[in-house]
Protein backbone atom coordinates (compact mmCIF):
# COMPACT_ATOMS: atom_id res chain seq x y z
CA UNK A 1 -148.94 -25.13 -79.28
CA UNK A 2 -151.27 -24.58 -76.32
CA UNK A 3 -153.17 -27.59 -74.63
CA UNK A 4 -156.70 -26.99 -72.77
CA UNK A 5 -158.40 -29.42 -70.83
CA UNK A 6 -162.24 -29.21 -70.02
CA UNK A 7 -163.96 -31.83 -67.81
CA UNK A 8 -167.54 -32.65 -68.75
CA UNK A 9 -169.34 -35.02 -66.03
CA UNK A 10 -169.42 -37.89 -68.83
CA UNK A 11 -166.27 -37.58 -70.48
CA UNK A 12 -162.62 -34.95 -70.48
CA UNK A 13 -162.08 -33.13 -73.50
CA UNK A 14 -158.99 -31.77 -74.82
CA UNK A 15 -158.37 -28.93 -77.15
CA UNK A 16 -155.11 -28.33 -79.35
CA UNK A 17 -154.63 -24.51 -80.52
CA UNK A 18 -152.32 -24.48 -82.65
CA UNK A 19 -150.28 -21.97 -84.56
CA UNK A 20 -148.02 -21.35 -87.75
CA UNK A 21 -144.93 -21.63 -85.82
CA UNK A 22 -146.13 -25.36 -85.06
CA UNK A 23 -146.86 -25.95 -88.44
CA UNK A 24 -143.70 -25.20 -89.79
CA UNK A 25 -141.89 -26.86 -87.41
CA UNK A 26 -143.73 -29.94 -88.10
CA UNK A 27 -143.37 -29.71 -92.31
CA UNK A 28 -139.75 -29.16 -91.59
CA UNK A 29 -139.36 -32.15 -89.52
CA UNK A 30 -141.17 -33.98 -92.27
CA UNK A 31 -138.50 -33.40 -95.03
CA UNK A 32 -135.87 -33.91 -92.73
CA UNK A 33 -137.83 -37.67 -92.71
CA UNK A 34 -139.53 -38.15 -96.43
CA UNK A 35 -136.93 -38.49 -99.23
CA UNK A 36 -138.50 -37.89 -102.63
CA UNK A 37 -140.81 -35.82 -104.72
CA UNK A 38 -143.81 -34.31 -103.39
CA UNK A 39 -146.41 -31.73 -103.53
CA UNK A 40 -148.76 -31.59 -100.89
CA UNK A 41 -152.21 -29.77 -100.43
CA UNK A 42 -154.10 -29.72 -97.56
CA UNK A 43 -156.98 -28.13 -95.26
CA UNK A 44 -156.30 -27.74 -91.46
CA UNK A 45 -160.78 -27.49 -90.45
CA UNK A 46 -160.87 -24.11 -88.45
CA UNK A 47 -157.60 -22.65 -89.45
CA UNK A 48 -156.65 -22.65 -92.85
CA UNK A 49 -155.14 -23.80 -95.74
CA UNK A 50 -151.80 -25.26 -96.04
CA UNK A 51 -149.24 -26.64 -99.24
CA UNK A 52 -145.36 -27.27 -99.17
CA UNK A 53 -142.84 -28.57 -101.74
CA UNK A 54 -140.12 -30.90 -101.67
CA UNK A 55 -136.59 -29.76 -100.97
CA UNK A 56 -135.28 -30.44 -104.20
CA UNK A 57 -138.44 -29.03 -106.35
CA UNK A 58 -138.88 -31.99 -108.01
CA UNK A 59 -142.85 -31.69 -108.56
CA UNK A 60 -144.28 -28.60 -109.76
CA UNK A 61 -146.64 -26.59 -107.22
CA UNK A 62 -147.76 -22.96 -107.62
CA UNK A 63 -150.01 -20.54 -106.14
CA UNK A 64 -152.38 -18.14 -107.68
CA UNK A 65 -154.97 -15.60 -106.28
CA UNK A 66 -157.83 -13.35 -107.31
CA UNK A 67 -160.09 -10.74 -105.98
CA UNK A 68 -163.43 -12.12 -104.96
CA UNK A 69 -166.09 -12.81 -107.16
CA UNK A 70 -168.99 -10.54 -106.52
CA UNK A 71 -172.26 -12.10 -104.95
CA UNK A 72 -175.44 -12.36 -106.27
CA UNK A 73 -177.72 -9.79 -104.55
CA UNK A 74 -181.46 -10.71 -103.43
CA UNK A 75 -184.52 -8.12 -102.74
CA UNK A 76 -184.75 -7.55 -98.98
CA UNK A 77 -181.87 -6.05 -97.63
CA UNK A 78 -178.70 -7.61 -96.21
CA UNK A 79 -174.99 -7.99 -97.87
CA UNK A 80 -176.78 -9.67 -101.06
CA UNK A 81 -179.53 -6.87 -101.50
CA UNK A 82 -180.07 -4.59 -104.34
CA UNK A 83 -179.61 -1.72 -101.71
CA UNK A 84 -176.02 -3.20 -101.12
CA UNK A 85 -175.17 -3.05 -104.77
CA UNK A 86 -174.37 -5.52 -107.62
CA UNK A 87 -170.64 -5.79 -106.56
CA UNK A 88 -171.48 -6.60 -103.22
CA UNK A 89 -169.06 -9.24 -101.25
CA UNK A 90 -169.84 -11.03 -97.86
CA UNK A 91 -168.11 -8.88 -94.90
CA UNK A 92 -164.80 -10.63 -94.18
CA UNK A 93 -164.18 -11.97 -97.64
CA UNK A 94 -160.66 -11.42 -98.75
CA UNK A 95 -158.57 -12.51 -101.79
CA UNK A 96 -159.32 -16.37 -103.10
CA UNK A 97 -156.09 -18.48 -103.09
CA UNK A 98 -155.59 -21.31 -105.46
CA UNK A 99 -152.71 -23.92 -105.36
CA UNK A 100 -152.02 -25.70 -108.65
CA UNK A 101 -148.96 -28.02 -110.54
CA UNK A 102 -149.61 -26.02 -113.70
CA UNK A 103 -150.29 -22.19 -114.61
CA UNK A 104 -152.91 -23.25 -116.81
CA UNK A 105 -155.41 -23.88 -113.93
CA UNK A 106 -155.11 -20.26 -113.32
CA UNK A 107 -155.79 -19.01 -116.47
CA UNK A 108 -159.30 -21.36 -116.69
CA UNK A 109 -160.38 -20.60 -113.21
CA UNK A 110 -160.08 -16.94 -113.90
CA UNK A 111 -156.95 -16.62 -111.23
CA UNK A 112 -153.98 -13.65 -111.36
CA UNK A 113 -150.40 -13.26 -110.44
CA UNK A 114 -149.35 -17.55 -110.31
CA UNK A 115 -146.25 -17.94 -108.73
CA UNK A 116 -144.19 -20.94 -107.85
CA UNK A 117 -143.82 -22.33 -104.59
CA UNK A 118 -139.63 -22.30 -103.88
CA UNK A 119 -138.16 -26.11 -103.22
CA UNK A 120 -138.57 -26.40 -99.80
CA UNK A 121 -141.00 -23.97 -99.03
CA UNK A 122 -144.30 -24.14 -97.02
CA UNK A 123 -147.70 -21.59 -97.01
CA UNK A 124 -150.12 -21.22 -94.96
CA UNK A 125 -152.82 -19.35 -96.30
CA UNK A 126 -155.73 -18.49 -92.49
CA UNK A 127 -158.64 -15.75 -92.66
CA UNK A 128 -156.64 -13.38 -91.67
CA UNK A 129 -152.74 -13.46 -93.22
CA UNK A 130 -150.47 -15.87 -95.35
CA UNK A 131 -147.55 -16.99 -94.07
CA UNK A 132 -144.65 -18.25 -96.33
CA UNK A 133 -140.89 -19.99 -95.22
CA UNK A 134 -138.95 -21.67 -96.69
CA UNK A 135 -138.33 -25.05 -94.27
CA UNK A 136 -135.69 -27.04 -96.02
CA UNK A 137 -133.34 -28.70 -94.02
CA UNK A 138 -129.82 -28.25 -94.27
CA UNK A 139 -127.62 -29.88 -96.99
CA UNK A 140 -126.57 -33.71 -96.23
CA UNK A 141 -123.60 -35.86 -97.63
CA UNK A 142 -126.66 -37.48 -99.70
CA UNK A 143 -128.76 -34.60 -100.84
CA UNK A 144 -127.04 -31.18 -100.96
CA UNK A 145 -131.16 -30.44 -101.96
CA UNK A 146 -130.10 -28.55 -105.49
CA UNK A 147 -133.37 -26.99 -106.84
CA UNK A 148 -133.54 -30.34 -109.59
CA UNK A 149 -137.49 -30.11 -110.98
CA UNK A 150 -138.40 -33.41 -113.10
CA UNK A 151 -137.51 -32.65 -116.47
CA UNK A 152 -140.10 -35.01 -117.83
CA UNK A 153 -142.72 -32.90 -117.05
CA UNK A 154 -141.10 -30.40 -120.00
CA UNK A 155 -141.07 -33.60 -122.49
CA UNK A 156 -144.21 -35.43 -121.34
CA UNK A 157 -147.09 -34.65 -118.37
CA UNK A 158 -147.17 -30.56 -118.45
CA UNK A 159 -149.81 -28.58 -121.08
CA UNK A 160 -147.98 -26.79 -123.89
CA UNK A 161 -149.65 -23.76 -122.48
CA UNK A 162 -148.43 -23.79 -118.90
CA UNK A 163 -145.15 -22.13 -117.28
CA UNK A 164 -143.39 -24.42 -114.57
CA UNK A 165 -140.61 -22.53 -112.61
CA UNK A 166 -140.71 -19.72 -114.79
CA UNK A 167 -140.31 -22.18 -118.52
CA UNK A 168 -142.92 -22.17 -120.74
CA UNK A 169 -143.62 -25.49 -121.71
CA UNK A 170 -144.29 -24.77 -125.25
CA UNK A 171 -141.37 -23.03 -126.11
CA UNK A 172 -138.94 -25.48 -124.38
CA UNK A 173 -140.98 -27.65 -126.92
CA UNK A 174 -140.19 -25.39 -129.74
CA UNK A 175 -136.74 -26.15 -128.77
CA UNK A 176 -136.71 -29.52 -128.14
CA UNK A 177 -137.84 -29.78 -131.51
CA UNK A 178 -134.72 -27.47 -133.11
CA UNK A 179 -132.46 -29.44 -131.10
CA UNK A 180 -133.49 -33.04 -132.37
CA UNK A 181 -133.72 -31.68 -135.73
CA UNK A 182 -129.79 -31.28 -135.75
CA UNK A 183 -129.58 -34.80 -134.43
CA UNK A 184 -131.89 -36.44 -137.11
CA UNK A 185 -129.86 -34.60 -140.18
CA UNK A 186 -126.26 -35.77 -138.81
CA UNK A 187 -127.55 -39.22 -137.90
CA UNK A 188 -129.61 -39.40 -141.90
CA UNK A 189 -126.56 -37.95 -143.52
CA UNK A 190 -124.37 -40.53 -141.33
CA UNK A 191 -126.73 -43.20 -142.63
CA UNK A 192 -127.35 -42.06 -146.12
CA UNK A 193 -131.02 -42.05 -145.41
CA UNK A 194 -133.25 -39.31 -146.79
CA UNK A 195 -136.89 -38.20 -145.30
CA UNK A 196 -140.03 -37.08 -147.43
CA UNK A 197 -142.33 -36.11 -144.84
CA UNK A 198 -142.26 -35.32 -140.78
CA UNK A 199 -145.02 -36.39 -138.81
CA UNK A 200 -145.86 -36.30 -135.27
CA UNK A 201 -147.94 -38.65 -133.25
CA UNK A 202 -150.68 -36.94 -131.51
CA UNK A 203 -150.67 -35.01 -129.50
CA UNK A 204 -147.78 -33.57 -127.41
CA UNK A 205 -145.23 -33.91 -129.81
CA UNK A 206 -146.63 -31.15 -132.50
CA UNK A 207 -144.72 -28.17 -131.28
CA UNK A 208 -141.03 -29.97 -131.48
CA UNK A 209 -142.22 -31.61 -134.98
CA UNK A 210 -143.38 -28.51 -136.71
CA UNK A 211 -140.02 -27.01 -135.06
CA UNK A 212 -137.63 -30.06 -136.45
CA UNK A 213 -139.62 -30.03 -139.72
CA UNK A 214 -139.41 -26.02 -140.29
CA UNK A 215 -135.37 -26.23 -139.60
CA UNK A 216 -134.58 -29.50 -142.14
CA UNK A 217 -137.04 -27.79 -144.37
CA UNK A 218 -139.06 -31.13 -144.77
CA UNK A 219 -142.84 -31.13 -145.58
CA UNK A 220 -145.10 -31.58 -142.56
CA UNK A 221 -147.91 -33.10 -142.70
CA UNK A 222 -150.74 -34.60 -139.96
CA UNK A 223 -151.02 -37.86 -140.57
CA UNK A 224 -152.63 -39.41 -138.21
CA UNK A 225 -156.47 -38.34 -137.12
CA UNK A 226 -157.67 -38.88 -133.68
CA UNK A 227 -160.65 -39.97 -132.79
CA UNK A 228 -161.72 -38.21 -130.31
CA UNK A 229 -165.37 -39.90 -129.03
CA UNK A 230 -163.09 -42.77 -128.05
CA UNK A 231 -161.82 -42.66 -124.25
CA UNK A 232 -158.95 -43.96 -122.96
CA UNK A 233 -159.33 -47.75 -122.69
CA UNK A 234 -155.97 -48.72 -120.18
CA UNK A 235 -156.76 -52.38 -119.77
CA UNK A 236 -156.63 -54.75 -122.79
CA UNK A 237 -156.47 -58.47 -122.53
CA UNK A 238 -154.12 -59.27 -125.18
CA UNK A 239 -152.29 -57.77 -128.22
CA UNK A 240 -155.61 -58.22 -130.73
CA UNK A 241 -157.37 -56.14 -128.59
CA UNK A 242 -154.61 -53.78 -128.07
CA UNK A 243 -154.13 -53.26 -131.64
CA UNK A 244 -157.54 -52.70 -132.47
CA UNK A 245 -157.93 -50.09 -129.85
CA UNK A 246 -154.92 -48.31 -131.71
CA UNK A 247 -156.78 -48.31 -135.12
CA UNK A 248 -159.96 -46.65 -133.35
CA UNK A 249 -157.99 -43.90 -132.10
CA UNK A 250 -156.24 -43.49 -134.86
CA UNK A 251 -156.62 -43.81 -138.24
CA UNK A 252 -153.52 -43.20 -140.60
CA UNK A 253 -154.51 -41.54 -143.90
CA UNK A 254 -152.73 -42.90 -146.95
CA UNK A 255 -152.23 -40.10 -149.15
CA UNK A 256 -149.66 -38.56 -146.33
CA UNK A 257 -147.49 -42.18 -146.22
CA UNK A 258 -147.90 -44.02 -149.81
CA UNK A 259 -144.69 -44.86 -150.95
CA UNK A 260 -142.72 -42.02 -148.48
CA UNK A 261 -140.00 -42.30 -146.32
CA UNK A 262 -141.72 -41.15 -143.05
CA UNK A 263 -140.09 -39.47 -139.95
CA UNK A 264 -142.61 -40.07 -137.22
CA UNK A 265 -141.98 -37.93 -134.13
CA UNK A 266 -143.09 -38.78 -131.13
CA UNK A 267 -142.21 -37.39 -127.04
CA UNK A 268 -140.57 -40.32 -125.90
CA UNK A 269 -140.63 -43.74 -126.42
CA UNK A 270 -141.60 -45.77 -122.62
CA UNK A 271 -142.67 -49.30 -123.36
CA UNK A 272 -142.44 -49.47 -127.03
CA UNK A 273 -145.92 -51.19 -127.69
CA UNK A 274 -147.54 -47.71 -129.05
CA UNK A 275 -144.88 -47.23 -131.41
CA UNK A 276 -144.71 -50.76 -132.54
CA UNK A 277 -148.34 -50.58 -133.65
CA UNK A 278 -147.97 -47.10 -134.77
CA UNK A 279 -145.30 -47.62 -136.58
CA UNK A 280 -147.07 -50.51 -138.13
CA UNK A 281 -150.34 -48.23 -139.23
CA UNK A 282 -147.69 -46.74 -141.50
CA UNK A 283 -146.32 -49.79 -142.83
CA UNK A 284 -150.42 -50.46 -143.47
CA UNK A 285 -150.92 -46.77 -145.13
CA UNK A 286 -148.17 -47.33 -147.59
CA UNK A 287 -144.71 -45.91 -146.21
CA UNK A 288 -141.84 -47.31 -147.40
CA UNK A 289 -139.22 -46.53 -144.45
CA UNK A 290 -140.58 -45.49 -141.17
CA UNK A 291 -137.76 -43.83 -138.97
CA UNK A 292 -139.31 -42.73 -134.85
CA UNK A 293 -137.29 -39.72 -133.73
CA UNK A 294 -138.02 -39.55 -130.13
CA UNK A 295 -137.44 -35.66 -128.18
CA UNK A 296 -136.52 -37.41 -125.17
CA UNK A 297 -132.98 -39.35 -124.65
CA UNK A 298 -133.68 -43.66 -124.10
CA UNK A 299 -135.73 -44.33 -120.77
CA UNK A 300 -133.85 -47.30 -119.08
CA UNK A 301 -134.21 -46.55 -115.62
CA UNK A 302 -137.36 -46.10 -113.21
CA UNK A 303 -139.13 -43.07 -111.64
CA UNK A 304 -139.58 -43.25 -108.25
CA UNK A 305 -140.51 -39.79 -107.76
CA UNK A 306 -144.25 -39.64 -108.37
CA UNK A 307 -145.03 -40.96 -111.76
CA UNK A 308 -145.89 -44.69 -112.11
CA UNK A 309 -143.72 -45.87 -114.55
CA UNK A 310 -142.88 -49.35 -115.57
CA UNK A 311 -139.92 -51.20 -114.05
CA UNK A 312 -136.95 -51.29 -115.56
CA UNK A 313 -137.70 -54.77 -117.29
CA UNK A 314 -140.25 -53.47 -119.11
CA UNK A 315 -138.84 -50.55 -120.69
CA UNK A 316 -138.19 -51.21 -124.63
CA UNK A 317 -134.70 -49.46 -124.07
CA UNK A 318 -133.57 -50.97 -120.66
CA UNK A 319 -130.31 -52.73 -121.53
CA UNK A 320 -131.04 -52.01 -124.99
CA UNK A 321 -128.98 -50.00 -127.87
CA UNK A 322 -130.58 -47.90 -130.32
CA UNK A 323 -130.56 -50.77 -133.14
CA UNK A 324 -131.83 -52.88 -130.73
CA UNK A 325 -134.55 -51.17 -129.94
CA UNK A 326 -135.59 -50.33 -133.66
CA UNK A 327 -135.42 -54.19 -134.12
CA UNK A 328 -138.33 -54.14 -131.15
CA UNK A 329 -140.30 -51.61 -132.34
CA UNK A 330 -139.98 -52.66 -135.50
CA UNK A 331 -138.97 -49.55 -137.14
CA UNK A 332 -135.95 -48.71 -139.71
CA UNK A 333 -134.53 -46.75 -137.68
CA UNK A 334 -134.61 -44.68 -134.25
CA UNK A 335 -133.50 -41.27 -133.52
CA UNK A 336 -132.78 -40.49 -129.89
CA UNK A 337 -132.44 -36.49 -128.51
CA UNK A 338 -129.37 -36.40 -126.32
CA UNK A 339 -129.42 -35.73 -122.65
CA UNK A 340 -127.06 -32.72 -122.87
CA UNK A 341 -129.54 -31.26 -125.45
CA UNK A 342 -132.72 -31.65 -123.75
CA UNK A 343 -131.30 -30.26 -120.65
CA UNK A 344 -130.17 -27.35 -122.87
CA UNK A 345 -133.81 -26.93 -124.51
CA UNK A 346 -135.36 -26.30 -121.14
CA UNK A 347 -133.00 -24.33 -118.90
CA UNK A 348 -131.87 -21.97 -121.59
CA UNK A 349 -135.38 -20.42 -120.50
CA UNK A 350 -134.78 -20.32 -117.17
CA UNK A 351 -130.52 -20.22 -116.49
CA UNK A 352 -130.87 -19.98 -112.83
CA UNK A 353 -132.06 -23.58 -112.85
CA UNK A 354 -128.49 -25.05 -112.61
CA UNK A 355 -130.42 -28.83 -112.85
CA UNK A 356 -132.87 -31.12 -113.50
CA UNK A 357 -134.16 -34.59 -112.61
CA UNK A 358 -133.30 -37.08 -115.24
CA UNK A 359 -132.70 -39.72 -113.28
CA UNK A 360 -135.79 -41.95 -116.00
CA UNK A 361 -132.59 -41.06 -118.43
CA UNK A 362 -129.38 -41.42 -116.47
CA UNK A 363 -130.23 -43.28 -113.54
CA UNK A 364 -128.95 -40.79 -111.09
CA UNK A 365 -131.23 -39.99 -108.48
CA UNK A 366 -130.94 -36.38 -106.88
CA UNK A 367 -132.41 -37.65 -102.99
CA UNK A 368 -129.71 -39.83 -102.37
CA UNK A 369 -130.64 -43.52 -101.35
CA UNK A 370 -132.04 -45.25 -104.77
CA UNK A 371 -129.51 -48.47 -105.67
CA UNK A 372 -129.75 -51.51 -107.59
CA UNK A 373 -130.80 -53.26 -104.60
CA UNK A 374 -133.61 -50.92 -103.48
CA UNK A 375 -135.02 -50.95 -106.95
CA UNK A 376 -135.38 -54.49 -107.21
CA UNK A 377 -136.87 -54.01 -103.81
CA UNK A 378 -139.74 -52.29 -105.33
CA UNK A 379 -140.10 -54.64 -108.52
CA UNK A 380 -140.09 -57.08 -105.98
CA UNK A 381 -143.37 -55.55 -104.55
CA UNK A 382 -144.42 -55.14 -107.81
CA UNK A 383 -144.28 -59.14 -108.89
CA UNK A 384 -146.10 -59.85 -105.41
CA UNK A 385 -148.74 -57.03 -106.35
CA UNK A 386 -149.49 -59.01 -109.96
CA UNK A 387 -149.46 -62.53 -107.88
CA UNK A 388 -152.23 -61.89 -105.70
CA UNK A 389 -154.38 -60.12 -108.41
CA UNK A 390 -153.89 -62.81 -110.59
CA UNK A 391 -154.90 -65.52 -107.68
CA UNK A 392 -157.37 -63.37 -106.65
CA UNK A 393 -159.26 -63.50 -110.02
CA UNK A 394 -159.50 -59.63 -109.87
CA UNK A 395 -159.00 -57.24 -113.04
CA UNK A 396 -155.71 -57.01 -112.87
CA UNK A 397 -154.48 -52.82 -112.48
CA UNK A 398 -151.27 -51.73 -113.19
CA UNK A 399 -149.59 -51.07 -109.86
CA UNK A 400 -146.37 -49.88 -109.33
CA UNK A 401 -143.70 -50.15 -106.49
CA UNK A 402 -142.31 -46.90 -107.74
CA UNK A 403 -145.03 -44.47 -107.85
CA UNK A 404 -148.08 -45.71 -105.98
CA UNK A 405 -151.39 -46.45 -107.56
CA UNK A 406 -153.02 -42.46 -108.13
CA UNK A 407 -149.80 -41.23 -108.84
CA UNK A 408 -149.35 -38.93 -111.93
CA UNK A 409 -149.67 -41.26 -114.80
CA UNK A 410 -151.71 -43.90 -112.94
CA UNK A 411 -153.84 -44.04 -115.23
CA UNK A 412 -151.97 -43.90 -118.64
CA UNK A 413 -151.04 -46.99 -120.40
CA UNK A 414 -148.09 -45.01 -121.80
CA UNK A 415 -146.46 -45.61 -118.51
CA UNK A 416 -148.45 -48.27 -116.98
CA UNK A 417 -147.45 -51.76 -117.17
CA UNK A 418 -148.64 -54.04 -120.38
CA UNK A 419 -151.30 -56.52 -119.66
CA UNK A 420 -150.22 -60.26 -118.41
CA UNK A 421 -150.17 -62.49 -121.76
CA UNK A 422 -149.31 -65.78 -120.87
CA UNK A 423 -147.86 -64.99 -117.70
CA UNK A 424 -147.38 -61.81 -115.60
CA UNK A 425 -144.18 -59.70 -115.75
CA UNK A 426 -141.83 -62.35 -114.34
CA UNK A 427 -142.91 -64.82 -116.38
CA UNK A 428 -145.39 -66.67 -114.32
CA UNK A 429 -148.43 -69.02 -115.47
CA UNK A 430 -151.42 -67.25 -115.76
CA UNK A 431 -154.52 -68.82 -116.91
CA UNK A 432 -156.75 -67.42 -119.16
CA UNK A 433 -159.20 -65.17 -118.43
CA UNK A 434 -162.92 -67.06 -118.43
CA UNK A 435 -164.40 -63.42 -119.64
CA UNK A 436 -162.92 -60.73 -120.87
CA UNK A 437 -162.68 -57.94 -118.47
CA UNK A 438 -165.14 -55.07 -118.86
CA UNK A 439 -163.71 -51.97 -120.58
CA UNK A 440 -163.06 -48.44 -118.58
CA UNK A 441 -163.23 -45.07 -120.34
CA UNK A 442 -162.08 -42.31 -119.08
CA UNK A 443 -161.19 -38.76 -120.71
CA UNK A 444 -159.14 -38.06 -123.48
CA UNK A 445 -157.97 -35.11 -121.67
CA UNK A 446 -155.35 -36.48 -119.73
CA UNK A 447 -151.24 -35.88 -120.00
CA UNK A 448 -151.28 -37.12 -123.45
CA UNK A 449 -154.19 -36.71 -125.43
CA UNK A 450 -153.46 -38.68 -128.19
CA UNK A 451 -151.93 -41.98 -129.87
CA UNK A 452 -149.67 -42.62 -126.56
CA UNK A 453 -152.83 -42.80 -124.39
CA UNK A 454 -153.32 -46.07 -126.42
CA UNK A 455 -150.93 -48.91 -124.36
């Protein structure tokens, strides 16, 4: 880094030039500082362009490019003219660069050749060159910063049709799907319990329910229809309102559930109150037994690693068994995927991934540095968060201590907390509301577009 000073007669002036070498040195010095999952974008005015990873890989970031788009030419002369040609490009115009968490961006923007940005590593993208290292710092008794990228974005967040560190999403899906299936017909057969008809709950968890469905050779069948001209309404006052917001989005058609014994698949299950009242349509439409088989293991534990997630209170299977939480959810029975398998389903597409984050699943978090004590920390900040929205009089928005408000999932009810009823989390007093808060639509096209949008 070079340092100029200029003296004007009202004021001094001074100038930092700076180079990649300096900017390296300074991301590296940041992981050495910020434990966690990250992907960072950003734009240095006057030099360039600059993104960088976290040491362990945990969020997804990529890089794409493309040759420039020709410019439209004008009459008159000049770069743009018809004399310079109708694939003319402005002098000095190299490749475009685009940094994105999924392929799929690529593919819609009209972008070539994505590749993944290595745990750890930092680009700088200037007029004139890109510049890649990888900047990790060196292993610690902690973190020995294993390449560990958040398997829930395989069961949950990711598009079907986007690759993330070289794994399609759909196929580890497909497998997902093949995997539970063998878990369903040894727990039904270990039960004495027999299905009729599989059926997923829009939209993410098609792809492993056609898969499970093809391999027990049990009828699929869409059951549920999604309204689509209704956005995503993520605050409701109170379970009436809640449930009724369910029934717009979905509507459960009879003929697929009278008098069936229903397998209803679904990606995971987080707080339990989509299921409940999903599982309840089905009751409504007819079904005899309604059994959830979820394609993710039991989520007891927090994320604290960019996706704002409940606490661990509010998860339907946090200190919970499996009969327990059928008994919540009201449903005959519930079919968990094992951890072992849904590892299997995703790195069996890519072996030289020797790990993944599952710490939402096992509680074992691969920074180093999450306890008991920091967690309750956080919920902590969490309960102090609800208080002064609630004495404030303010809607209240689901914040979390683990994954700060605009964090991926913010914004989905799925994993954002349930509305206060009676009290906030903790149990406090709250007084009711004196009008009902106004309702907020937003796109249906967000992680999951579909019945788990719904709270």
């Amino acid at each position: 880094m070079s340092i100029t000073m200029s003296y004007q007669p009202s004021d001094a002036c001074i100038y930092l030039r700076i180079n990649e070498e300096d900017i390296f040195s300074a991301i590296k010095g940041l992981m050495t500082q910020a434990h966690g999952g990250y992907a960072c974008v950003a734009m240095l005015a006057g030099f360039g362009i600059i993104a960088f990873r976290d040491p362990n890989g945990i969020r997804p970031l990529g890089m794409c490019s493309r040759q420039p788009v020709p410019l439209p030419f004008t009459p008159g002369g000049g770069p743009h003219s018809i004399e310079a040609g109708p694939s003319a490009v402005a002098p000095g115009h190299g490749k475009d660069y685009c940094f994105t968490s999924e392929s799929v961006v690529c593919d819609a923007l009209g972008f070539e050749d994505f590749e993944d940005i290595k745990p750890g590593e930092a680009v700088i993208i200037t007029r004139t060159k890109v510049s890649r290292r990888v900047v990790r710092p060196a292993p610690t008794a902690v973190n020995k910063y294993s390449f560990s990228p958040d398997i829930f974005e395989y069961v949950y967040f990711a598009r079907p049709d986007s690759v993330l560190d070289g794994i399609s999403v759909y196929r580890s899906r497909m497998a997902m799907g093949a995997a539970l299936a063998d878990e369903v017909d040894r727990v039904l057969k270990q039960k004495g319990e027999k299905i009729d008809v599989v059926i997923p709950v829009p939209d993410t968890s098609r792809v492993a329910a056609l898969q499970l469905a093809q391999k027990l050779n049990i009828p699929y069948r869409e059951g549920f229809v999604k309204n689509r001209y209704v956005g995503r309404t993520f605050i409701m006052p109170g379970q009436d309102v809640r449930r009724k917001n369910v029934r717009k989005k979905l509507n459960a058609m009879a003929l697929e559930f009278a008098d069936k014994n229903v397998l209803l698949v679904d990606d995971s299950i987080v707080r339990g109150t989509t299921s409940k009242e999903i599982i309840q349509m089905a009751r409504d439409a007819g079904a005899k037994k309604v059994i959830m088989a979820s394609c993710a293991p039991p989520i007891r534990f927090s994320n604290v690693y960019g996706i704002d997630m409940p606490s661990r209170h509010e998860l339907v299977a946090h200190g919970r068994t499996e009969e327990e939480v059928a008994q919540a959810i009201q449903a005959d029975l519930v079919i968990y995927q094992t951890l072992s398998d849904l590892v299997d389903s995703v790195r069996q597409l890519n072996p030289q991934i020797d790990s993944f984050d599952c710490s939402v699943f096992d509680g074992k978090y691969v920074t180093g540095g999450v306890d008991i004590k920091y967690l309750e920390h956080l919920e902590g900040l969490r309960s102090e968060n609800a208080k002064i929205k609630k004495n404030s009089g303010a809607i209240r928005y689901p914040a979390s201590g683990f994954a700060q408000p605009g964090g991926e999932g913010a914004n989905d009810p799925k994993m954002a907390a349930p509305p206060v009823q009676n009290g906030s989390y903790f149990g406090e007093q709250a007084q009711e509301p004196t009008q009902p808060p106004p309702e907020t639509h937003m796109s249906c096209n967000g992680p999951m577009n579909g019945a788990d949008d719904i709270g």
